[in-house]
Protein backbone atom coordinates (compact mmCIF):
# COMPACT_ATOMS: atom_id res chain seq x y z
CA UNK A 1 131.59 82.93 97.41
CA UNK A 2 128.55 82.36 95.00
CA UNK A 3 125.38 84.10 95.90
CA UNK A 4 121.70 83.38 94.14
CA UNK A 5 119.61 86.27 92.62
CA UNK A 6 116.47 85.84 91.89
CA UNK A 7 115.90 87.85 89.89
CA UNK A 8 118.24 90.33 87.72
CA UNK A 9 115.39 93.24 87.29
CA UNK A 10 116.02 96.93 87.66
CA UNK A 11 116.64 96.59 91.44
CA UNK A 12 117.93 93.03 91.37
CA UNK A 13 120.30 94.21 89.07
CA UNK A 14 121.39 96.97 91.28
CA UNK A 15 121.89 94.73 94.50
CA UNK A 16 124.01 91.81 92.74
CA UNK A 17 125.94 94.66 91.10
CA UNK A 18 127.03 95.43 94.32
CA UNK A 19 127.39 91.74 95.31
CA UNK A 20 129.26 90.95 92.27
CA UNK A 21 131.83 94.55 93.32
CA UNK A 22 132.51 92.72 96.57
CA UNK A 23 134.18 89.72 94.76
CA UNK A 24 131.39 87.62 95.00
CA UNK A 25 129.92 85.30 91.89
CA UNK A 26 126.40 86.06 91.29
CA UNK A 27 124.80 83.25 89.93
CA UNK A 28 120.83 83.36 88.32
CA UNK A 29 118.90 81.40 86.08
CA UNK A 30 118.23 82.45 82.61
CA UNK A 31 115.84 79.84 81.16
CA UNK A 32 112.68 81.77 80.39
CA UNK A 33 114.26 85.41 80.74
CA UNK A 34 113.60 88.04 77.95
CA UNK A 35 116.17 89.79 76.36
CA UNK A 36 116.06 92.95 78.61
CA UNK A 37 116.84 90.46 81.61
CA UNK A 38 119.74 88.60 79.36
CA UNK A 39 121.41 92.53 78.93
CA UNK A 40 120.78 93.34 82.04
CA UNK A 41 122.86 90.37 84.02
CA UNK A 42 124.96 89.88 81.35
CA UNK A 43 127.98 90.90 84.49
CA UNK A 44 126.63 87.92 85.99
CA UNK A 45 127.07 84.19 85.52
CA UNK A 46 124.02 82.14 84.37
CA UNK A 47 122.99 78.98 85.45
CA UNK A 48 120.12 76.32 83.78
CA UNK A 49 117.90 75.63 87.00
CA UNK A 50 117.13 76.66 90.69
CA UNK A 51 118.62 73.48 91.60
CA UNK A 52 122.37 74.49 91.09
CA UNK A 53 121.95 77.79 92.68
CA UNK A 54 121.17 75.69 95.29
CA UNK A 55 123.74 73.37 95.03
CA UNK A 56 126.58 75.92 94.83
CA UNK A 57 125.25 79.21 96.57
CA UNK A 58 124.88 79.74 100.43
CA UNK A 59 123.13 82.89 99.48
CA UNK A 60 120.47 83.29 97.88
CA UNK A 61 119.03 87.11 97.49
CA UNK A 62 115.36 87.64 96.49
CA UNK A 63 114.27 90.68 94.34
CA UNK A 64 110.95 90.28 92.58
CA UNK A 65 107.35 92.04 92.48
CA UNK A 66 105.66 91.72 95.65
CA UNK A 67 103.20 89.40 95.01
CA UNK A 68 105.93 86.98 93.75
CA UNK A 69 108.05 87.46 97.22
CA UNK A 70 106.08 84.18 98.87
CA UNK A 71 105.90 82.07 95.85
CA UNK A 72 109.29 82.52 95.21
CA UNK A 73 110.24 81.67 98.26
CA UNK A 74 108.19 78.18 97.86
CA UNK A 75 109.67 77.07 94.99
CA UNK A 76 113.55 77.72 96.84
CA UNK A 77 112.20 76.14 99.97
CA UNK A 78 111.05 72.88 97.79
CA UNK A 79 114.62 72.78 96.25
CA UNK A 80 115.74 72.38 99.97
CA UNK A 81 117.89 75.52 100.81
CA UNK A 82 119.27 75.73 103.97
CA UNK A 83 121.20 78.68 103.99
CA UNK A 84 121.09 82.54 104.26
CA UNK A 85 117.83 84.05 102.52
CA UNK A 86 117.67 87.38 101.96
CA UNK A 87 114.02 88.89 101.07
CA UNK A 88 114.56 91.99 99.45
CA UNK A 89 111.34 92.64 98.52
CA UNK A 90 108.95 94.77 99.41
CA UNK A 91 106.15 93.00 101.53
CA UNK A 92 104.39 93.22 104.31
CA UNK A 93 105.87 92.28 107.78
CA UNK A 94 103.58 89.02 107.34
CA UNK A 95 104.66 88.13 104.50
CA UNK A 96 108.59 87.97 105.53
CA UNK A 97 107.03 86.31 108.65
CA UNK A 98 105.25 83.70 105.76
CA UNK A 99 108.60 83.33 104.57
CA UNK A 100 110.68 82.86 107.49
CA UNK A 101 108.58 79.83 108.72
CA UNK A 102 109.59 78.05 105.09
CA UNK A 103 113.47 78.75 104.86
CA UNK A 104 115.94 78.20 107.84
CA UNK A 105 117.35 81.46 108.04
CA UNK A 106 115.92 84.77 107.07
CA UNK A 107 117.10 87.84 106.58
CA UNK A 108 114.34 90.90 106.12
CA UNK A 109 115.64 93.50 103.41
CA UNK A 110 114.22 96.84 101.69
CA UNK A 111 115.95 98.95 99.48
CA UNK A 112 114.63 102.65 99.29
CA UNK A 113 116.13 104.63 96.85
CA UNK A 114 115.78 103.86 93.05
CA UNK A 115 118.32 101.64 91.32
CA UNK A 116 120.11 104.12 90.01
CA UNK A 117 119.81 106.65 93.00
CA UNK A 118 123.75 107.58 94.33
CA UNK A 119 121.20 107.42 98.01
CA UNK A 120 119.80 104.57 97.92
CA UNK A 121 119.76 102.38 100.88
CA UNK A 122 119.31 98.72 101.99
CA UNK A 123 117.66 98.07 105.21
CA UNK A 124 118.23 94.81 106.89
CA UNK A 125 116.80 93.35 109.99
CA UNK A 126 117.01 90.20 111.58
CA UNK A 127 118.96 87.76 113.52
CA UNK A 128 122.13 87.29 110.55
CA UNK A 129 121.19 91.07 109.26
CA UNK A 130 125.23 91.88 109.80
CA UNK A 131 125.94 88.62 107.93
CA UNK A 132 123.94 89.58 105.09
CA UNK A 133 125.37 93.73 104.77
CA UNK A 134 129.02 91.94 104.34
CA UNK A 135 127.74 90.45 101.08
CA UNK A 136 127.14 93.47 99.70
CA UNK A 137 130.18 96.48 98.47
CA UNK A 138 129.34 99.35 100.59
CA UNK A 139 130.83 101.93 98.23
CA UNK A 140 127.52 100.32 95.74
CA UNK A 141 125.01 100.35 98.13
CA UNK A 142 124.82 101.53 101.83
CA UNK A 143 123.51 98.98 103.96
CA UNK A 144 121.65 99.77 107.56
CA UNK A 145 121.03 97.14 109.77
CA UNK A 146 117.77 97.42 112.48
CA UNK A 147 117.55 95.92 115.89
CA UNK A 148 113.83 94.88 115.56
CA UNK A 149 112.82 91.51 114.49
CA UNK A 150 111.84 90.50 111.22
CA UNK A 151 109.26 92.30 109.30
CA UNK A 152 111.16 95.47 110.77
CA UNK A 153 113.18 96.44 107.25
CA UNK A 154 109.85 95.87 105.51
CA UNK A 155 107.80 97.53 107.59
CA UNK A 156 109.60 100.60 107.14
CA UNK A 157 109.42 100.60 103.52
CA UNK A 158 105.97 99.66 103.50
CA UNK A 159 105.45 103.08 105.03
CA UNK A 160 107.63 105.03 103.03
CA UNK A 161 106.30 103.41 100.23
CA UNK A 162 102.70 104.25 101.13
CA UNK A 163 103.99 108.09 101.59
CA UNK A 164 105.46 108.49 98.36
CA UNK A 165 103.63 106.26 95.53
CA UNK A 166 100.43 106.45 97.61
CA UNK A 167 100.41 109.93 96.88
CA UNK A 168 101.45 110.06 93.57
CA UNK A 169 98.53 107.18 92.84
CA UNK A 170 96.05 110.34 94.98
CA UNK A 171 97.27 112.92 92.69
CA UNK A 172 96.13 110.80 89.51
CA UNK A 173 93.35 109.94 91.01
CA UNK A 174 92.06 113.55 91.36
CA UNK A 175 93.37 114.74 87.77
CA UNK A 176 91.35 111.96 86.53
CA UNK A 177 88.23 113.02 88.30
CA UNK A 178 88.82 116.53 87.59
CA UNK A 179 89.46 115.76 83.94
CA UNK A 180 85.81 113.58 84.13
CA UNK A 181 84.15 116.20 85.57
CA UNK A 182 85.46 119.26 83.10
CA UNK A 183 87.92 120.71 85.48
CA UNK A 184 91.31 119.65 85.09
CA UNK A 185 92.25 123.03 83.33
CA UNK A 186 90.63 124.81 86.67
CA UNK A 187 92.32 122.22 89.02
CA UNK A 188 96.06 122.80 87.49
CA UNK A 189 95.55 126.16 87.05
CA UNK A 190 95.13 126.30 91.24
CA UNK A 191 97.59 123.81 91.66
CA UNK A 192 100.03 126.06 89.67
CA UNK A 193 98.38 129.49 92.27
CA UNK A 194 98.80 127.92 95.58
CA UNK A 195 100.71 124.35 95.56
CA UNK A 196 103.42 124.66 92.10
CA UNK A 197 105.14 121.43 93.95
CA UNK A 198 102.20 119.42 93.43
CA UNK A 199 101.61 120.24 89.93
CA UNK A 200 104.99 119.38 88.84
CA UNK A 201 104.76 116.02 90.50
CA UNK A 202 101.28 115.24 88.72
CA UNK A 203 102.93 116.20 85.69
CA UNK A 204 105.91 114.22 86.52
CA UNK A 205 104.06 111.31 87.31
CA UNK A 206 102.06 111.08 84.05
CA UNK A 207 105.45 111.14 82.35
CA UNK A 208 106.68 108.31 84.27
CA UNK A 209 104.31 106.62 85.59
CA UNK A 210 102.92 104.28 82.39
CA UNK A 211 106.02 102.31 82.85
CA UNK A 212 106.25 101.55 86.63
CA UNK A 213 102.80 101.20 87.81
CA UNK A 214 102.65 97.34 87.10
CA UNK A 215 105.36 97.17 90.19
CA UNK A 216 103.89 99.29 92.19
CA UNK A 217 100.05 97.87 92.50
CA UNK A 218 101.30 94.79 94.93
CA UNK A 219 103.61 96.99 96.81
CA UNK A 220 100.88 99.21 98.00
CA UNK A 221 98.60 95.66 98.59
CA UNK A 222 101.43 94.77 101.35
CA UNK A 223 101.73 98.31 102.60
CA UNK A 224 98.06 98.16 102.94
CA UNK A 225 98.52 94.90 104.91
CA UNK A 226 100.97 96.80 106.97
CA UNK A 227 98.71 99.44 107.73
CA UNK A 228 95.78 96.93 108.72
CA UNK A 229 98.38 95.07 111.26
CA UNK A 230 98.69 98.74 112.94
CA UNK A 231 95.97 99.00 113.26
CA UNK A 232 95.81 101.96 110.82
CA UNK A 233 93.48 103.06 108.24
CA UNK A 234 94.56 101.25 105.12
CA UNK A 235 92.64 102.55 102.18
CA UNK A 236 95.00 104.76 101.31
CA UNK A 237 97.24 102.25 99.93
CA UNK A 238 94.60 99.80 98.89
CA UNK A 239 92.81 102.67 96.41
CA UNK A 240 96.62 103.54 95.05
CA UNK A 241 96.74 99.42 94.43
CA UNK A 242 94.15 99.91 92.38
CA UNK A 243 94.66 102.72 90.55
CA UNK A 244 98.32 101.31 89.96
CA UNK A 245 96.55 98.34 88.45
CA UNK A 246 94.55 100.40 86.32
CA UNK A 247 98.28 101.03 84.57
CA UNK A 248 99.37 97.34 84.57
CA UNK A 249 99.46 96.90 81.22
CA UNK A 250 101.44 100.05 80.42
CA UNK A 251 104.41 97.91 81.57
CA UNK A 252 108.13 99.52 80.59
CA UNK A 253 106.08 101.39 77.55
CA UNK A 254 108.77 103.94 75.78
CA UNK A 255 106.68 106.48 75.26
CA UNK A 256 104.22 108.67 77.45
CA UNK A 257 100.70 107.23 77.13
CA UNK A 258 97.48 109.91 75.93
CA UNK A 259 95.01 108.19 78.01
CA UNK A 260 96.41 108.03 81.00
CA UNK A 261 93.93 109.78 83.20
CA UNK A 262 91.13 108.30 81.16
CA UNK A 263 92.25 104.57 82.23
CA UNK A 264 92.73 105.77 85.60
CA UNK A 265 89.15 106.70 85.77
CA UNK A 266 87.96 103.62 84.47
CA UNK A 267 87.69 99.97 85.44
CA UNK A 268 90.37 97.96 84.25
C-alpha cells in the first residue's frame, strides 16, 4: 500500500526505509525540500502536495522536530485524513494527546536508537499500535508495542531522552563554566583522575554536538513537559533546552566548532 512520510530527515529516512523494505510505496512531498532531503528520499516516490498523500495513502507516518509534531499534524488534519496516523516524534504525552483529539486514529511512536544504530527500536502504543508495527520490515527496524494508552511510547522516550542528552547538555554546561572561571584544564584533568568515562563523553560531545543540538532543544522542552505532568522536577531538561538552543545555529556544520563552550556560556 502507499504510506505518507512527513518528513524524509535522518530518522524519517530510516523509518520509511524500512516501510519502503516491506513492499510498501512511500510517498512525500518535495516542494520546498533542500537538496540533502532530495538525496536522502531519493528511494522514495515524490509527490507535489499534502493533498495527494492524502488522497492515495491510508498511512501517513510523522517524523519531524518536536516542536513541529502539532503543527504538522494541523495542516494533515485540515487536508481531512481519516486514516492511520502515526506520531513518531518525540513529544510529550500531551502533545500526542493534542494530536489524537485532531486525527481519527492515532498511533503514539518513539524510536530510540540513532538512524543508523543496528539497535534501534520503535516503540508504539495505542489502540491500532499492532496495525502500525506491520507497516514496518522488522529485519530494518524492531518494533515494540506497549499496553498503556497513548502518550505511553512517548513518555518513555521523553525519559530516556532526558537521561542521555540531558546529561550531555550538564556536562557542557559545566566545561563552559569551568572554562569561564579558569578551570577547565583543572576540571578535565580530575575528570581524567577519578571519572575517565565522563571526560570522553564531554569530549565526544563537543565533537558532535555543533551539528545536532538544533534537534535536540524541543525534545528536551517536551521531556520537560513530561517531567512537570509527573509531577517531577523538570529543570533538568528545561536548562539542557536551553543550552541546546544556545547551538541552534550550528545546524549539520561539517566541521567541529572553536567556540563551542564560549556560546554555551553565553546568551544566544
Amino acid at each position: 500500500m502507499n504510506v505518507g512520510l512527513l518528513h524524509p530527515g535522518a530518522m524519517g529516512t530510516f523509518l520509511g526505509t524500512a516501510v519502503a523494505a516491506a513492499g510498501h510505496e512511500v510517498l512525500w512531498v518535495g516542494a520546498g525540500r533542500s537538496a540533502a532531503t532530495r538525496e536522502r528520499a531519493a528511494g522514495f516516490t515524490e509527490v507535489a502536495t499534502l493533498a495527494e498523500i492524502v488522497g492515495a495513502a491510508p498511512v501517513i507516518i510523522s517524523v519531524c522536530p518536536p516542536e513541529s509534531a502539532l503543527e504538522v499534524a494541523r495542516t494533515v488534519a485540515a487536508a481531512s485524513f481519516t486514516g492511520l496516523y502515526v506520531d513518531a516524534n518525540a513529544v510529550s504525552a500531551r502533545t500526542v494527546e493534542a494530536v489524537a483529539e485532531l486525527l481519527t486514529d492515532v498511533v503514539d511512536g518513539a524510536v530510540i536508537g540513532g538512524p543508523t544504530s543496528d539497535d534501534a527500536v520503535l516503540h508504539l502504543a495505542g489502540d491500532r499500535a499492532i496495525d502500525a508495527a506491520a507497516i514496518f520490515d522488522p529485519t530494518v527496524v524492531r518494533t515494540h508495542l506497549h499496553d498503556g494508552p497513548l502518550g505511553t511510547a512517548s513518555t518513555l522516550k521523553a525519559c530516556y531522552a532526558a537521561s542521555s542528552k540531558a546529561v550531555t547538555a550538564l556536562l557542557l554546561a559545566s566545561r563552559a563554566a569551568a572554562r569561564a572561571g579558569g578551570v577547565e584544564d583543572a576540571l578535565v584533568d580530575e575528570w581524567a583522575r577519578t571519572m575517565p568515562d565522563v571526560l570522553a563523553r564531554s569530549d565526544a560531545s563537543l565533537r558532535q554536538i555543533g551539528a545536532k543540538a538544533w534537534r535536540f532543544s524541543g525534545e528536551m522542552t517536551e521531556a520537560a513537559d513530561v517531567f512537570d505532568g509527573a509531577g517531577v522536577p523538570s529543570g533538568f531538561s528545561s536548562a539542557a533546552a536551553e543550552v541546546f538552543a544556545r547551538l541552534a545555529d550550528l545546524r549539520d556544520v561539517s566541521y567541529v566548532p572553536a567556540d563551542v563552550l564560549t556560546r554555551v556560556a553565553k546568551s544566544p
